[in-house]
Protein backbone atom coordinates (compact mmCIF):
# COMPACT_ATOMS: atom_id res chain seq x y z
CA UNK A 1 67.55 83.76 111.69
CA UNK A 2 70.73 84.14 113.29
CA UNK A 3 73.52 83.16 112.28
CA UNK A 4 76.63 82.75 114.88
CA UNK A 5 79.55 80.64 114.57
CA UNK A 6 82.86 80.60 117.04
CA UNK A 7 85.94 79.57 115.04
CA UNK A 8 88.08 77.53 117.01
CA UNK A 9 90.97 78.51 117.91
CA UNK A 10 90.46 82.15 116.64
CA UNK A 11 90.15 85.84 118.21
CA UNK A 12 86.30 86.30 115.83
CA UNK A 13 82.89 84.97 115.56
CA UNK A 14 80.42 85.21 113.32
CA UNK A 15 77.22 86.54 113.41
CA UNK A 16 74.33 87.34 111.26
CA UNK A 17 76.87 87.04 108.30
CA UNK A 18 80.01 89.83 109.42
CA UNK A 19 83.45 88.41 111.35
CA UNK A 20 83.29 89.96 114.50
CA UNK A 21 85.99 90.68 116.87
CA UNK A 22 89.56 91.08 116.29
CA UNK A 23 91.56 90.71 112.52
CA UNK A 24 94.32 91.69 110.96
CA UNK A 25 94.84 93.13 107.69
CA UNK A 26 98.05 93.29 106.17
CA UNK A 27 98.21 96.03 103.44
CA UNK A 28 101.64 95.74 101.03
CA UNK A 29 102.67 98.35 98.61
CA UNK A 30 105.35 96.95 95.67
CA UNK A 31 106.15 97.84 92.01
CA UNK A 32 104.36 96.96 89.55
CA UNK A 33 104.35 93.13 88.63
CA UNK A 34 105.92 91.67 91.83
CA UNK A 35 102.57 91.15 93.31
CA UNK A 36 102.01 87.60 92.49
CA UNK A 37 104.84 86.20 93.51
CA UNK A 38 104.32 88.05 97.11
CA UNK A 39 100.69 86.44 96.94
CA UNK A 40 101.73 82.76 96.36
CA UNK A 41 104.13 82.80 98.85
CA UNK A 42 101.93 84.47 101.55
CA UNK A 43 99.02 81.64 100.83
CA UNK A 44 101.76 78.95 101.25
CA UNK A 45 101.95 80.61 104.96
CA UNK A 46 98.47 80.34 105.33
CA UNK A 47 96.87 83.83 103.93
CA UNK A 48 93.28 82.08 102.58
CA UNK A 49 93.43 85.00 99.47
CA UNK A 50 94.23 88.63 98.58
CA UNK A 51 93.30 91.07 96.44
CA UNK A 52 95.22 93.40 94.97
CA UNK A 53 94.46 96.62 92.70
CA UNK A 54 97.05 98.78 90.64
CA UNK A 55 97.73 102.03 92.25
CA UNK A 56 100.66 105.05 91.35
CA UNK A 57 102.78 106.71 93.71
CA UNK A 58 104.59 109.96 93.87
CA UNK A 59 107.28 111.12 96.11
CA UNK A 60 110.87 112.01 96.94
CA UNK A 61 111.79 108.30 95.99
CA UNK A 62 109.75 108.34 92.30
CA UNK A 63 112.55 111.30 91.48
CA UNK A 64 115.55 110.08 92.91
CA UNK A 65 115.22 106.35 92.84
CA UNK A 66 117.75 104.27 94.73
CA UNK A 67 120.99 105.17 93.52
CA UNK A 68 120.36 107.44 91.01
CA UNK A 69 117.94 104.89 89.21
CA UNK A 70 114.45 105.77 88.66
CA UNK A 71 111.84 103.83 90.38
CA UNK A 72 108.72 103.64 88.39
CA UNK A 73 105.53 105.05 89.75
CA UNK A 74 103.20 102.12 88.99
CA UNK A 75 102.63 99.67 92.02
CA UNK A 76 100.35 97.05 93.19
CA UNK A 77 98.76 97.10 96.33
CA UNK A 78 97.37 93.99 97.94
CA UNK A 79 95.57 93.67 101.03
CA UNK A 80 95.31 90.39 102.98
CA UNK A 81 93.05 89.78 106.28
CA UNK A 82 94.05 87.11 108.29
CA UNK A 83 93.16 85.55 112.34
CA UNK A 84 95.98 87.08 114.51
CA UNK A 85 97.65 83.42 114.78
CA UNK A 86 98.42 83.60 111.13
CA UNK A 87 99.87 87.29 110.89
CA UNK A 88 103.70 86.99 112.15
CA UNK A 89 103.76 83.93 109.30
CA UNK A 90 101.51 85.50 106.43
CA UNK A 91 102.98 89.03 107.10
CA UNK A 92 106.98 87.07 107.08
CA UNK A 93 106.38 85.23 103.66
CA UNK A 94 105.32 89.10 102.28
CA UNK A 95 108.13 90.47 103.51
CA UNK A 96 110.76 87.58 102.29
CA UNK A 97 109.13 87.38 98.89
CA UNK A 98 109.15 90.92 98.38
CA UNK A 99 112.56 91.41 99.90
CA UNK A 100 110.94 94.09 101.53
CA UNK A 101 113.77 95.00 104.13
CA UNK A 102 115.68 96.35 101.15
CA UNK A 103 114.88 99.98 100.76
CA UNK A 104 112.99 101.26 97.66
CA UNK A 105 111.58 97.42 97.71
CA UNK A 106 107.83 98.44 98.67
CA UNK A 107 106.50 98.61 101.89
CA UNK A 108 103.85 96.11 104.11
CA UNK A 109 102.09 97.30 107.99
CA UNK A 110 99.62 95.37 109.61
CA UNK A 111 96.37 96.84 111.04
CA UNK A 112 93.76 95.59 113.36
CA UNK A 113 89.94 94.79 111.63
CA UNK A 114 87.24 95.37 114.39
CA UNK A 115 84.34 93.84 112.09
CA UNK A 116 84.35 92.40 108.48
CA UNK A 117 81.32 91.46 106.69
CA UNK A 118 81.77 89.87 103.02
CA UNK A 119 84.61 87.46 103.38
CA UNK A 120 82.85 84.89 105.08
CA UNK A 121 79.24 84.18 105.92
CA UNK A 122 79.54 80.74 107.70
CA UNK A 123 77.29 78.08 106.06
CA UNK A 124 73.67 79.35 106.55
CA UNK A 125 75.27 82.13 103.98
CA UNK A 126 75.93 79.78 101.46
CA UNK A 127 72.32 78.70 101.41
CA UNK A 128 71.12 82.45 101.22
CA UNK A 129 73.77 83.40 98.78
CA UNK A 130 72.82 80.21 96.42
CA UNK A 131 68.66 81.34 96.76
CA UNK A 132 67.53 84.39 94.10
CA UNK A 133 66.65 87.40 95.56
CA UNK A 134 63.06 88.38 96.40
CA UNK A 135 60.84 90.22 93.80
């Protein structure tokens, strides 16, 4: 069975389960505990989730810290995909709640996704997904 869906409105389709076509995927890099903040406020400009893992950095800036302080090495990383008409906004609210354009704050980028599979499988999915899987 195939499975193909156009999204209105949007630069992907899907098919046989994977987004196809073109995504963004906004990777930001903070300290440690900041994270959720950054992830409320880029859902509230229409990022549909993150996720996020705990990661530790090294570098000129772990030793020297801004002004003389020490920045910790501990950080969060989260990673957002979102449709290209949501980026500027989504990518905005990160950048805001994170006060990003402060240096030593973290840092964001965006890069393009060419084809996703796992984040959404359109509603024949959901059927599958819900069935148990074959002896």
């Amino acid at each position: 069975m195939v499975n193909e869906t156009v999204e209105k409105g949007t630069a992907f389709h899907v098919k046989e389960g994977a987004m196809m076509g073109k995504l963004d995927l906004i990777f930001c890099i903070v300290q440690r505990g900041r994270a959720d903040r950054i992830i409320k406020k880029a859902m509230k400009a229409g990022a549909g989730g993150a996720t996020t893992w705990f990661a530790r950095g090294s570098g000129i800036r772990e030793k020297l810290g801004l002004l003389g302080i020490a920045i910790s090495p501990e950080k969060e990383v989260m990673m957002i995909v979102t449709p290209p008409e949501l980026t500027d906004r989504v990518f905005a609210a990160i950048v805001a709640a994170g006060k990003l354009d402060v240096p030593g704050q973290g840092l964001a980028f965006v890069t393009e996704i060419k084809q996703l599979v796992g984040i959404f499988g359109g509603p024949d999915a959901i059927e599958e997904e819900s069935e148990p899987p074959p002896d």
